[in-house]
N, C-alpha and C. Protein backbone atom coordinates (compact mmCIF):
# COMPACT_ATOMS: atom_id res chain seq x y z
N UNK A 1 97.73 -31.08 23.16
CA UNK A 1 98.74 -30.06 23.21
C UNK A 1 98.68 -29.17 21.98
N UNK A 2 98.41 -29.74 20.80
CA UNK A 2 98.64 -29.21 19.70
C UNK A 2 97.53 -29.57 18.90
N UNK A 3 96.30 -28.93 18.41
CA UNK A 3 95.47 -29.35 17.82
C UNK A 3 95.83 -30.27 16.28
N UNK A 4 96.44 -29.29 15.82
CA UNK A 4 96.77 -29.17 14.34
C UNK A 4 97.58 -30.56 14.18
N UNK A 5 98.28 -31.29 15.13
CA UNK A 5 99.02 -32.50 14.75
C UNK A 5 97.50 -33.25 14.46
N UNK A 6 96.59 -33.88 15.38
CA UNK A 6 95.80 -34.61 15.23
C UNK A 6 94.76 -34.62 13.42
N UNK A 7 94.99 -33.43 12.79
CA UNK A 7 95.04 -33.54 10.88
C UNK A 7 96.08 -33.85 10.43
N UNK A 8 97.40 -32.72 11.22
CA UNK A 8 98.66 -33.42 10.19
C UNK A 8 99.57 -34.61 10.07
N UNK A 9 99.19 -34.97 11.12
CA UNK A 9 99.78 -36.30 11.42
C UNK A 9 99.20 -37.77 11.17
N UNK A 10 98.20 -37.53 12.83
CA UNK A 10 97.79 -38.64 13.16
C UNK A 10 96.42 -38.68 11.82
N UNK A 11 95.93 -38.15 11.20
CA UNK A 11 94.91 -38.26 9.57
C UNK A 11 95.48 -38.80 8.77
N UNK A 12 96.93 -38.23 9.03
CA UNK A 12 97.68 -38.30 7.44
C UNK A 12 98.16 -39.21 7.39
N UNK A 13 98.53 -40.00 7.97
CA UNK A 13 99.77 -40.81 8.53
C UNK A 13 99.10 -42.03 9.31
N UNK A 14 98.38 -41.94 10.08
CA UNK A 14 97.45 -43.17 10.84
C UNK A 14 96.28 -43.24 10.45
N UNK A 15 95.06 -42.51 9.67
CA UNK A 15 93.80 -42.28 9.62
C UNK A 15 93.03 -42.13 10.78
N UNK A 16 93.43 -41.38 11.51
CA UNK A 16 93.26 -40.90 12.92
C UNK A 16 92.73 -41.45 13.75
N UNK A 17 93.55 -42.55 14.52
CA UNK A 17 93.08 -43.84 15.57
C UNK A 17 92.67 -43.08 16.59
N UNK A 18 92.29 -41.88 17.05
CA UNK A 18 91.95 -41.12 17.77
C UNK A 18 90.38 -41.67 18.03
N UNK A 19 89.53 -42.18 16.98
CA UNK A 19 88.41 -41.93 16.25
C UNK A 19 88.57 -43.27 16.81
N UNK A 20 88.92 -44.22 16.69
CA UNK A 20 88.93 -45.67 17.63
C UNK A 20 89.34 -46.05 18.85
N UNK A 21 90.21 -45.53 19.26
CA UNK A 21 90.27 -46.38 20.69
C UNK A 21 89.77 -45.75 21.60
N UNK A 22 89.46 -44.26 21.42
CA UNK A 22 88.32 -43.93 22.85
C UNK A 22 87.42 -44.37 22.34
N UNK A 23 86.68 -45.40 23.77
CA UNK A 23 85.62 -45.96 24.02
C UNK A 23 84.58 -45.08 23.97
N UNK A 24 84.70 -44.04 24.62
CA UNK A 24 82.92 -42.92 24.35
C UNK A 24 83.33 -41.94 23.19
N UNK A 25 84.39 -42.07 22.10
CA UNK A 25 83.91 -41.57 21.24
C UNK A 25 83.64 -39.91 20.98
N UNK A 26 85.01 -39.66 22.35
CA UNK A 26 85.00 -37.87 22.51
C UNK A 26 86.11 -37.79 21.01
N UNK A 27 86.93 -37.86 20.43
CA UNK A 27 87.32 -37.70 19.39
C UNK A 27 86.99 -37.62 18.35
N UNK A 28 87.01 -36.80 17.48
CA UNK A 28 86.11 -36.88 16.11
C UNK A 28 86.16 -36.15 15.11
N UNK A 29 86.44 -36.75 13.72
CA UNK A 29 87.12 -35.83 12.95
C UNK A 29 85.83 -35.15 11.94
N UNK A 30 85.87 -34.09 11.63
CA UNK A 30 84.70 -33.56 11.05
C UNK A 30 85.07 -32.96 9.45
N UNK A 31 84.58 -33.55 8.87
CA UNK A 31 84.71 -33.27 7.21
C UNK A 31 84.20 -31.49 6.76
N UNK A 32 84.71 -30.55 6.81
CA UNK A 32 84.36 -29.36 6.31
C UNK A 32 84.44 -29.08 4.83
N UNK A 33 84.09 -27.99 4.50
CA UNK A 33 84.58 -27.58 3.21
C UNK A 33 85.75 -27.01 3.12
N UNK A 34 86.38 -26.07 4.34
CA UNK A 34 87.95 -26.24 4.64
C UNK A 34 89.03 -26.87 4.64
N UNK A 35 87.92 -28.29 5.24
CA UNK A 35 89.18 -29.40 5.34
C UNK A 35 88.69 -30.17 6.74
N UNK A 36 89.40 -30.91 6.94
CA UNK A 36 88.97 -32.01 8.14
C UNK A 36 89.65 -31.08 9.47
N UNK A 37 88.76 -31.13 10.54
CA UNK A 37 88.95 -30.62 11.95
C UNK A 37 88.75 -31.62 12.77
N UNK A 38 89.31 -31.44 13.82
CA UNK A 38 89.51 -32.17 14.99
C UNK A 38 88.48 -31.61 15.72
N UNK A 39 86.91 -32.19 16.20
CA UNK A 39 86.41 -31.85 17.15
C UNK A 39 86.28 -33.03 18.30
N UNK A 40 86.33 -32.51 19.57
CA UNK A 40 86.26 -32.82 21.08
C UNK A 40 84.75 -32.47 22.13
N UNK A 41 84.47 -33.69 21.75
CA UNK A 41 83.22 -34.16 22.55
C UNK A 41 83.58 -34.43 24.00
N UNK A 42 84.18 -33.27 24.94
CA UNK A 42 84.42 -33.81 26.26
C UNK A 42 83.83 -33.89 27.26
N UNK A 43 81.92 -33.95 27.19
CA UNK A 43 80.92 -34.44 27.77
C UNK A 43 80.69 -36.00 27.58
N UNK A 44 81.60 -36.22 26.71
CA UNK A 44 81.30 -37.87 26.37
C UNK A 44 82.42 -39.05 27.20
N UNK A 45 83.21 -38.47 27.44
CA UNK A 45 84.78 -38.37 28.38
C UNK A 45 84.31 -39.53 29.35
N UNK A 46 84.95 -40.70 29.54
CA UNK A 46 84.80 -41.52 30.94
C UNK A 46 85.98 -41.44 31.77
N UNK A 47 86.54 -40.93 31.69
CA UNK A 47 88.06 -40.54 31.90
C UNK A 47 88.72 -41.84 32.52
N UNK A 48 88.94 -42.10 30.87
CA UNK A 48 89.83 -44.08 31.24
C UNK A 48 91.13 -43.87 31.16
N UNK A 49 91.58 -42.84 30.41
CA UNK A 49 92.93 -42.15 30.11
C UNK A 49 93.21 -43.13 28.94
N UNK A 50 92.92 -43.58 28.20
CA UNK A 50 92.94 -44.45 26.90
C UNK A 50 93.90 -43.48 25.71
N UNK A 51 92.93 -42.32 25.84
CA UNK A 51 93.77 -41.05 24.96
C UNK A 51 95.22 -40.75 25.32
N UNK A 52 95.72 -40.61 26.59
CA UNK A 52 97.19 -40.63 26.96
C UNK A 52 97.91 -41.49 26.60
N UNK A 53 97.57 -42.66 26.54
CA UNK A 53 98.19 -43.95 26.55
C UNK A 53 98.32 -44.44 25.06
N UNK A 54 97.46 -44.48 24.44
CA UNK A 54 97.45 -45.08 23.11
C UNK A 54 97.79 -43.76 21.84
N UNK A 55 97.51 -42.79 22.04
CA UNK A 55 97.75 -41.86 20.88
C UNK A 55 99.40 -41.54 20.58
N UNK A 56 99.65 -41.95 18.99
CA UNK A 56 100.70 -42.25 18.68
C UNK A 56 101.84 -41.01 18.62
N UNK A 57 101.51 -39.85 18.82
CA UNK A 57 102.45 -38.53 19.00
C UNK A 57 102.15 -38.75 20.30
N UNK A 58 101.68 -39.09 21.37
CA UNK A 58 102.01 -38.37 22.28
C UNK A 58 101.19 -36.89 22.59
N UNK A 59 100.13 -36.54 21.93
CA UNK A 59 99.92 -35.00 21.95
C UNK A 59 98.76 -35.30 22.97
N UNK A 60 98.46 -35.97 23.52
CA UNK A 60 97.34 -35.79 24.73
C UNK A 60 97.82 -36.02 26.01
N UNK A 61 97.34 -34.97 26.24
CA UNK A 61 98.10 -34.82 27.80
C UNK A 61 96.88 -34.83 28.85
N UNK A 62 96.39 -36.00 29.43
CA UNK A 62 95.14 -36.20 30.12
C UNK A 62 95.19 -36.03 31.16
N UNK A 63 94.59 -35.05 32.06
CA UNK A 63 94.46 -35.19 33.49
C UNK A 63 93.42 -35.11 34.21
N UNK A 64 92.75 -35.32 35.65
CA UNK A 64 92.19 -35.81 36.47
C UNK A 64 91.21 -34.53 36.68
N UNK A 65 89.80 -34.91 35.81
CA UNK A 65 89.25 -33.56 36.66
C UNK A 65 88.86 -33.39 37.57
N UNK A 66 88.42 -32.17 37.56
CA UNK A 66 88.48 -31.16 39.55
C UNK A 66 89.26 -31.73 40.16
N UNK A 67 90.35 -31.73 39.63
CA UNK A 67 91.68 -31.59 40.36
C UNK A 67 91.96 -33.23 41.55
N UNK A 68 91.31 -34.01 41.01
CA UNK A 68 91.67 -35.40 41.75
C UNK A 68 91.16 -36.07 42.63
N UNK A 69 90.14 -35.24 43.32
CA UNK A 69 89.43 -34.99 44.51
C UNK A 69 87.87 -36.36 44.18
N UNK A 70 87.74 -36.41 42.51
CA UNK A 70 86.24 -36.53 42.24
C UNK A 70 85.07 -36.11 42.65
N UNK A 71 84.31 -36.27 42.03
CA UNK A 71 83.11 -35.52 42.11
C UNK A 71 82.42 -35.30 43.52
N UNK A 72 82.14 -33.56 43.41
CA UNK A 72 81.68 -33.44 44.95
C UNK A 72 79.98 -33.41 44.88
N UNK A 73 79.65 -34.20 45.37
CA UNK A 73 78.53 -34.28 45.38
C UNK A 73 77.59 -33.59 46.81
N UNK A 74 76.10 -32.67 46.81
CA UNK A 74 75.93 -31.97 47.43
C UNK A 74 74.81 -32.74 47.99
N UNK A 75 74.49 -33.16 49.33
CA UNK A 75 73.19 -33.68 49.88
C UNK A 75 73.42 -34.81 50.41
């Protein structure tokens, strides 16, 4: 929902369990010379919904891609 909680918060405050409990590891905090960013690996995604469930604000709001249907496969 909100990028910016996942530094101000969940970094500051949890050391960003984001970075642990997804299993593939789409979460990931990246050390800049700016400052730490939140990047999203969502090719890596198994969509367990782990991120909805366990992240401690609440700021992931996970839903079902292509719309619920799963994957359409052609042939």
């Amino acid at each position: 929902k909100d990028p910016s909680v996942a530094i101000s918060v969940n970094l500051a405050r949890y050391d960003a369990p984001e970075q642990r409990y997804c299993p593939a590891g789409v979460y990931e905090i990246v050390q800049e010379e700016a400052g730490p960013r939140l990047q999203i690996n969502a090719q890596n995604c198994i969509h367990c919904k782990t991120c909805d469930i366990k992240d401690p604000t609440q700021n992931i709001n996970w839903v079902v891609p292509q719309g619920g249907e799963g994957p359409i496969y052609q042939g």
